[in-house]
N, C-alpha and C. Protein backbone atom coordinates (compact mmCIF):
# COMPACT_ATOMS: atom_id res chain seq x y z
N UNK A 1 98.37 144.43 38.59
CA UNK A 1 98.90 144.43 39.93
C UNK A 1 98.00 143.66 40.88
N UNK A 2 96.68 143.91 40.57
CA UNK A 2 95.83 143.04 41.84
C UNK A 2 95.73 141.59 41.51
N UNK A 3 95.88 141.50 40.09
CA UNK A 3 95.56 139.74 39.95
C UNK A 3 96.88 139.09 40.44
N UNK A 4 97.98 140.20 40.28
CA UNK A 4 99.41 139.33 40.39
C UNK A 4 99.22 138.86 42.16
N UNK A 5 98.97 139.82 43.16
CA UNK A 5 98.29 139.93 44.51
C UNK A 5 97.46 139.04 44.37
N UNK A 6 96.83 138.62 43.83
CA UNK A 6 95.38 137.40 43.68
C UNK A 6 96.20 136.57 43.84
N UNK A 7 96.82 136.21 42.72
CA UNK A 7 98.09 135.18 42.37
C UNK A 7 98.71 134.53 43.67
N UNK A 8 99.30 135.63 43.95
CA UNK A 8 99.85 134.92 45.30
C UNK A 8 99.18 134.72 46.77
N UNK A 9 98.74 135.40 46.83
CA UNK A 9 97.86 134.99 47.80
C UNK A 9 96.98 133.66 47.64
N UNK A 10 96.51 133.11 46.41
CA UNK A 10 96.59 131.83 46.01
C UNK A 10 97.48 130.97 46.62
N UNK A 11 98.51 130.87 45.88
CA UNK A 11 99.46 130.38 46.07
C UNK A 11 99.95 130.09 47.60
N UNK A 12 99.94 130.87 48.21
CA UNK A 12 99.90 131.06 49.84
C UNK A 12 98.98 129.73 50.85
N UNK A 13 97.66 130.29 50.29
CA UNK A 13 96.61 129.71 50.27
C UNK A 13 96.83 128.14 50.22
N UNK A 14 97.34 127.77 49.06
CA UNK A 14 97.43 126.83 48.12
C UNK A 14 98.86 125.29 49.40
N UNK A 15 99.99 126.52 49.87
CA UNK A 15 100.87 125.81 50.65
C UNK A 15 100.42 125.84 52.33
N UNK A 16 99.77 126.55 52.72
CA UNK A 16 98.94 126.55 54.21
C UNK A 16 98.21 125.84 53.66
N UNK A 17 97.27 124.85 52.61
CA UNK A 17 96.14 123.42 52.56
C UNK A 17 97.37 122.57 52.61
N UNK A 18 98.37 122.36 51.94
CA UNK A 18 99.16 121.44 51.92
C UNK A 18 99.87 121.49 52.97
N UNK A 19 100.46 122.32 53.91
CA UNK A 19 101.36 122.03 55.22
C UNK A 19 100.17 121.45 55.99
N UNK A 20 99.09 122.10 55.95
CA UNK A 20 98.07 121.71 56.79
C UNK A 20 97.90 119.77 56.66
N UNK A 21 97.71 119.73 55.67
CA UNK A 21 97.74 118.16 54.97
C UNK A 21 98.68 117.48 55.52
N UNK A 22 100.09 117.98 55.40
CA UNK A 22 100.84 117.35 55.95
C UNK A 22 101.39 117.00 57.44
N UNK A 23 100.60 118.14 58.07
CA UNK A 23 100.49 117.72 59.88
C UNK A 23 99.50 117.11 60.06
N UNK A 24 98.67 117.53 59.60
CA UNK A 24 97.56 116.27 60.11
C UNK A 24 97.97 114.55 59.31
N UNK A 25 99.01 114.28 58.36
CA UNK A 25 99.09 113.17 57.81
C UNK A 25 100.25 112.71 59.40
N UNK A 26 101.06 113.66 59.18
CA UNK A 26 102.27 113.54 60.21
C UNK A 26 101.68 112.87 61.70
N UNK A 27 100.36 113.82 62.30
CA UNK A 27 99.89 113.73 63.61
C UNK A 27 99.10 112.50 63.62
N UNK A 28 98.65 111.69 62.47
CA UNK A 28 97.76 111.06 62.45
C UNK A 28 99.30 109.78 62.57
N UNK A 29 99.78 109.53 62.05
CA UNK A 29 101.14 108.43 62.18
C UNK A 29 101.34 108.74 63.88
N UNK A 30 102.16 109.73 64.10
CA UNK A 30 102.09 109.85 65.43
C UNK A 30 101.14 109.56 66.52
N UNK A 31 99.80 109.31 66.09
CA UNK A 31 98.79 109.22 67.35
C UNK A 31 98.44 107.51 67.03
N UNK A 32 98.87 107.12 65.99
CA UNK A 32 99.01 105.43 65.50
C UNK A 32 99.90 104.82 66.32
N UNK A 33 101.02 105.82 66.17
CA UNK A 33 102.35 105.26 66.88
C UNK A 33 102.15 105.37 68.68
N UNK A 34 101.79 105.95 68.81
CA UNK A 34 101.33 106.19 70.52
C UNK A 34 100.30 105.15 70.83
N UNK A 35 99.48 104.76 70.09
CA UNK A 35 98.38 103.91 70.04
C UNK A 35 98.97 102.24 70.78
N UNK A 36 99.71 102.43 69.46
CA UNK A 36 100.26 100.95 69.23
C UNK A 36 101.22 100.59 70.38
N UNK A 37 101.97 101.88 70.81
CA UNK A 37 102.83 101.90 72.29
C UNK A 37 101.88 100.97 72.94
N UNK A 38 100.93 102.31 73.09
CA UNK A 38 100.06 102.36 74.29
C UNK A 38 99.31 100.62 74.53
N UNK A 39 98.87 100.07 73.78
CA UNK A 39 98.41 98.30 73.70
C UNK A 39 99.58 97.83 74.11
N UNK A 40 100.99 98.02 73.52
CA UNK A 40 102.08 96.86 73.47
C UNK A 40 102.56 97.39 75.04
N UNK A 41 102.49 98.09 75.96
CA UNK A 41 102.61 98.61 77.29
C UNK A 41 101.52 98.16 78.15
N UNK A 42 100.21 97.83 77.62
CA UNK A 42 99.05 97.45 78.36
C UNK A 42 99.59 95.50 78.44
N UNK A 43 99.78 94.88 77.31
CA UNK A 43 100.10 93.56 77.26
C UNK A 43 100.92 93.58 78.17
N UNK A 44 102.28 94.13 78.05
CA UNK A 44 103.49 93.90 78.79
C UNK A 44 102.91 94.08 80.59
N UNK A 45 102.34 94.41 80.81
CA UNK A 45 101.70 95.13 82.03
C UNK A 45 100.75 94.17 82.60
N UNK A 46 100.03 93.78 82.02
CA UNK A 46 99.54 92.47 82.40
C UNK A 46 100.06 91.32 82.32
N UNK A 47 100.68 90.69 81.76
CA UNK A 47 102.30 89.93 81.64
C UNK A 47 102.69 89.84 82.85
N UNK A 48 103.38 90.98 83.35
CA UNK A 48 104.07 91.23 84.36
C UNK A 48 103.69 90.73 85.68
N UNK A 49 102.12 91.40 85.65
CA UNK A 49 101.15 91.15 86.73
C UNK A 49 100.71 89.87 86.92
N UNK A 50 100.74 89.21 86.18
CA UNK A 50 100.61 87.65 86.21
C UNK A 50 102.16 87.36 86.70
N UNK A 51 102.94 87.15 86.30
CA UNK A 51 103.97 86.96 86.94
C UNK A 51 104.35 86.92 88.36
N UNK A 52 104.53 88.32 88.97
CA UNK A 52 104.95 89.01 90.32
C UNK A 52 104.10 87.77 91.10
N UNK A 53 102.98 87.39 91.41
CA UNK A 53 102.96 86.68 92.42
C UNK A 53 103.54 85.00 92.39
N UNK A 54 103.40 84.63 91.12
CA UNK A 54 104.37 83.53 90.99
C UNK A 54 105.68 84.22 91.37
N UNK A 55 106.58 84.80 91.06
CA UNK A 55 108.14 85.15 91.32
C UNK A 55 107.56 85.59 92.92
N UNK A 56 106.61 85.91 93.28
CA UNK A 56 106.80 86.57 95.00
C UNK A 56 106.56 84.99 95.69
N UNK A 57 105.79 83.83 95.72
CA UNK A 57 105.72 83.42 95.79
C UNK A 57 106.94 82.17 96.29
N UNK A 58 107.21 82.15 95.19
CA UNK A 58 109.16 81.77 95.12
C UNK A 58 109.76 81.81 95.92
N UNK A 59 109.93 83.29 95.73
CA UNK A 59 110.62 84.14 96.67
C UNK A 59 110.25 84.14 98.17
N UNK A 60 108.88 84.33 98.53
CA UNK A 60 108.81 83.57 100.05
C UNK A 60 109.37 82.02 101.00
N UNK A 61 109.38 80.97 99.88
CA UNK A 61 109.26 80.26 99.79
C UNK A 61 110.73 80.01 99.98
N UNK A 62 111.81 80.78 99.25
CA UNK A 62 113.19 80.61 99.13
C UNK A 62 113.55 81.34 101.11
N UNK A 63 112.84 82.57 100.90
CA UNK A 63 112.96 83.43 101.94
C UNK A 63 112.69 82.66 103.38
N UNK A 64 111.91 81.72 103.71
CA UNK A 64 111.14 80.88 104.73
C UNK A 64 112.53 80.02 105.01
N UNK A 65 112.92 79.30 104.32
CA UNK A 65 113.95 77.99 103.83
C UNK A 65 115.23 78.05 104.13
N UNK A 66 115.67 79.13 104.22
CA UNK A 66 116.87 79.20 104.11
C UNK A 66 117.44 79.06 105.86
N UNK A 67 118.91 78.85 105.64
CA UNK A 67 118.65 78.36 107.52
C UNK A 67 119.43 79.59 108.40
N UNK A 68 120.40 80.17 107.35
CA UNK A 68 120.72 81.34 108.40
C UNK A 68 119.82 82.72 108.24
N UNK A 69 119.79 83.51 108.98
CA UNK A 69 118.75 84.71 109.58
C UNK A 69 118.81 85.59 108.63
N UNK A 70 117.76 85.83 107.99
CA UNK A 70 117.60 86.86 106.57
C UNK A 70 116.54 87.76 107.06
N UNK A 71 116.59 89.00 106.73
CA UNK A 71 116.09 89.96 107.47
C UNK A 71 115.81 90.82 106.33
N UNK A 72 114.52 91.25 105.80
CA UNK A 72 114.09 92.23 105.23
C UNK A 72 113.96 93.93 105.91
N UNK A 73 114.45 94.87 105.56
CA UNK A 73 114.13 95.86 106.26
C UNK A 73 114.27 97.40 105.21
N UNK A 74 113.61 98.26 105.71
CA UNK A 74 113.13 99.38 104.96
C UNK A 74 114.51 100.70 105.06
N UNK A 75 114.78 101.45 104.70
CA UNK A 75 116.20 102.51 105.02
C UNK A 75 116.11 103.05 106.15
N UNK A 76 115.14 102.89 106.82
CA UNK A 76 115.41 103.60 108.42
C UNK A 76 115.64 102.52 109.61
N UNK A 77 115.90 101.28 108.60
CA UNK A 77 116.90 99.92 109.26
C UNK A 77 114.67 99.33 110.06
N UNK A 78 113.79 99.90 109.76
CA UNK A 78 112.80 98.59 110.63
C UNK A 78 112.51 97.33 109.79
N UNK A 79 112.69 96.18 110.54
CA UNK A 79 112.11 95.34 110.23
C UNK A 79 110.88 95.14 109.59
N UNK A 80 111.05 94.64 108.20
CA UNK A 80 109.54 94.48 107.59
C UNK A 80 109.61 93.23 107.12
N UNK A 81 110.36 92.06 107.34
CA UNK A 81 109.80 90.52 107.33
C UNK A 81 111.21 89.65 108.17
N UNK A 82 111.05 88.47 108.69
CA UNK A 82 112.27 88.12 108.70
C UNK A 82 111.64 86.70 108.70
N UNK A 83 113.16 85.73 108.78
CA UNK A 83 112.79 84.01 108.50
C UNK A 83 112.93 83.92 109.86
N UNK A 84 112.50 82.32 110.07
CA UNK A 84 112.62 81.56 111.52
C UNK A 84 113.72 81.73 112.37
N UNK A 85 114.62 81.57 111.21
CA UNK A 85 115.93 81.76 112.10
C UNK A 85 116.61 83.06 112.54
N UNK A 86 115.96 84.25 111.73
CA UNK A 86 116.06 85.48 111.86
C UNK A 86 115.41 85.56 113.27
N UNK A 87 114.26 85.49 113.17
CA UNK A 87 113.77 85.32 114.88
C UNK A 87 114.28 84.38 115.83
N UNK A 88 114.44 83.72 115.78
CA UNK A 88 115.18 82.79 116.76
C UNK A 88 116.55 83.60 117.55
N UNK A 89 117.51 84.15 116.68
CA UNK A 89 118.37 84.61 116.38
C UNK A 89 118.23 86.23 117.31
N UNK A 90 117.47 87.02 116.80
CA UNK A 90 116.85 88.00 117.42
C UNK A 90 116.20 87.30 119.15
N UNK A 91 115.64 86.70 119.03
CA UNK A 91 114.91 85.88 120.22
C UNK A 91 113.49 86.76 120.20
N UNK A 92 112.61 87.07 118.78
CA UNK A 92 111.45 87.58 118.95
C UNK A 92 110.64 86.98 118.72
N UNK A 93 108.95 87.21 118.69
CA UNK A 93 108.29 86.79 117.90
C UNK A 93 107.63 87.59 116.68
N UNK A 94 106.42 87.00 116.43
CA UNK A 94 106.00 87.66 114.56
C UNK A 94 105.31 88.94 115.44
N UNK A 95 105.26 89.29 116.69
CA UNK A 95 104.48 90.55 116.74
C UNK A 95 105.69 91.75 117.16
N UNK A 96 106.69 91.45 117.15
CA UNK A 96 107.68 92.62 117.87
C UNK A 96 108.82 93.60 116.51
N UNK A 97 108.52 94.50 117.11
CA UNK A 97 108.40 95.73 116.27
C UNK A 97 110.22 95.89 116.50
N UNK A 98 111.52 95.72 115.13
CA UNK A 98 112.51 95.54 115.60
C UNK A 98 113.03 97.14 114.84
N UNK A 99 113.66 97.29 115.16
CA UNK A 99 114.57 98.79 114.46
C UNK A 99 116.15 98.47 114.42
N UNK A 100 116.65 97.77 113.02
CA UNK A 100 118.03 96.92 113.20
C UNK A 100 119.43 98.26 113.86
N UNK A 101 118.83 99.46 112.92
CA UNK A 101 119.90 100.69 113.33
C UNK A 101 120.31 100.64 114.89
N UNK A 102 118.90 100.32 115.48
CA UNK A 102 119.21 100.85 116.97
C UNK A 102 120.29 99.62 117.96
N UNK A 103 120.43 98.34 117.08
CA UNK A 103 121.46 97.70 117.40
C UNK A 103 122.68 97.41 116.56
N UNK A 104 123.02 98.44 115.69
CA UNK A 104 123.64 98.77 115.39
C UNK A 104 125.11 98.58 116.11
N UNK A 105 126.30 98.12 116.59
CA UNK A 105 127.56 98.13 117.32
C UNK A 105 128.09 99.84 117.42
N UNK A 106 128.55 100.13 118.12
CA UNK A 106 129.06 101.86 118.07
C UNK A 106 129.94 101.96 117.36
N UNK A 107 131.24 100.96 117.16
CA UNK A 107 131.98 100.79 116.29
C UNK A 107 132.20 100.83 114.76
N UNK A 108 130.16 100.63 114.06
CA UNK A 108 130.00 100.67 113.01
C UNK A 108 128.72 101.71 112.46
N UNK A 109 128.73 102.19 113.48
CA UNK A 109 127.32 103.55 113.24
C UNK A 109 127.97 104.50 112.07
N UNK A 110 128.79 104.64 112.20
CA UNK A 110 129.48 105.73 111.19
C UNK A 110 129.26 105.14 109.29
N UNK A 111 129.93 103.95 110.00
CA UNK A 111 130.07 103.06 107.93
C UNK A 111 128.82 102.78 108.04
N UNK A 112 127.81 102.28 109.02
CA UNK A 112 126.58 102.24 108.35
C UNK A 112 125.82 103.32 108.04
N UNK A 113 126.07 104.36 108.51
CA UNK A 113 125.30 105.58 108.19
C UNK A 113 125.77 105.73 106.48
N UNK A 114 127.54 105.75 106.38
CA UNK A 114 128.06 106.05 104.91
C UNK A 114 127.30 104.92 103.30
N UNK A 115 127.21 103.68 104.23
CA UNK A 115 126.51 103.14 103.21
C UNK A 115 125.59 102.94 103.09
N UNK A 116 124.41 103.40 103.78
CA UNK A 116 122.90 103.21 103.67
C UNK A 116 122.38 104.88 102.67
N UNK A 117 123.60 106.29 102.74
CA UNK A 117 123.67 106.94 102.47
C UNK A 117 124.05 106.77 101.02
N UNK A 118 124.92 105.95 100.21
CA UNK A 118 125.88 105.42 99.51
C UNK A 118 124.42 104.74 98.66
N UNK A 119 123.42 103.45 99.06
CA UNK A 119 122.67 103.05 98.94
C UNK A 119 121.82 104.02 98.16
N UNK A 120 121.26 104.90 99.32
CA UNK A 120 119.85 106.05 98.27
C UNK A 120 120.31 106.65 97.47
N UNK A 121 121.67 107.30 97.75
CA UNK A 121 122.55 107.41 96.35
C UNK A 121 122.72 107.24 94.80
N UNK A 122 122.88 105.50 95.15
CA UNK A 122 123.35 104.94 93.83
C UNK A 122 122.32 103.98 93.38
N UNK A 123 121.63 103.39 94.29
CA UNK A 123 120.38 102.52 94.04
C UNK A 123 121.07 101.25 94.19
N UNK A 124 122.14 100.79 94.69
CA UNK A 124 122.88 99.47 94.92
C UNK A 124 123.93 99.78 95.85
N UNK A 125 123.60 98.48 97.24
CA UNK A 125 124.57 98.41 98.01
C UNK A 125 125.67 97.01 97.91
N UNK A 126 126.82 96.76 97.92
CA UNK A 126 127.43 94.99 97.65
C UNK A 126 128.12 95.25 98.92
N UNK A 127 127.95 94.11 99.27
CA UNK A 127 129.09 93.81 100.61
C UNK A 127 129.07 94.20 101.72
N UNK A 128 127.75 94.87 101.91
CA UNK A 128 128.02 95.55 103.04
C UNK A 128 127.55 94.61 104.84
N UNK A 129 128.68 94.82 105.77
CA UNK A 129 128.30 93.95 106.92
C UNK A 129 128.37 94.76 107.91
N UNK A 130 127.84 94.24 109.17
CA UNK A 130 128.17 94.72 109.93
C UNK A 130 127.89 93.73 111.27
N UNK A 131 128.41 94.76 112.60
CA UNK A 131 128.05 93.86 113.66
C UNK A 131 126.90 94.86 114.94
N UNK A 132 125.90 93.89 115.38
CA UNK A 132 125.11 94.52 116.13
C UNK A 132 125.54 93.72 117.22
């Protein structure tokens, strides 16, 4: 009776070394695989970062150029860049602090409220106009 108890408890023994074996074979692939993420996410990341100021660059450049009034602005409608003709247009200069909402037309306070709402929403606005 006790050796048969020996026996298995062996045996026991014997599959807790081998499960053991096999998570640490398992965890060791897994922490390879995270590894290898983790570099191919660092490349891509610096990639990127090289990039953005060439594409921002561009993009100023397109943004400056263009001849009718393009107006960058943040969801509570302030001005955070505009082109020449955007100012002209406005009649400001580069130091005046604009808030587009507050010229807003009364006629369209409502649909602009629905689609700037519509906007944080969905993460995309198309078409949307209005008149100040």
């Amino acid at each position: 009776m006790v050796n048969k108890e020996v026996l298995l408890l062996k045996k026991a023994l014997d599959r807790q070394k081998q499960a053991r074996k096999q998570a640490e074979r398992i965890l060791e692939e897994k922490s390879k695989e995270l590894y290898d993420l983790n570099q191919h996410l660092k490349e891509v990341n610096n990639r990127l970062e090289h990039l953005t100021p060439e594409h921002s660059i561009k993009m100023d450049t397109a943004f400056l150029n263009i001849i009718d009034p393009y107006v960058v602005m943040d969801l509570k409608f302030n001005v955070l860049e505009m082109n020449t003709s955007a100012k002209e247009f406005f009649m400001v200069d580069d130091t005046a602090q604009i808030n587009l909402g507050a010229m807003v037309h009364s006629d369209f306070l409502e649909y602009s409220r629905q689609s700037f709402a519509t906007l944080q929403e969905v993460g995309v606005l198309k078409n949307y106009r209005s008149k100040i």
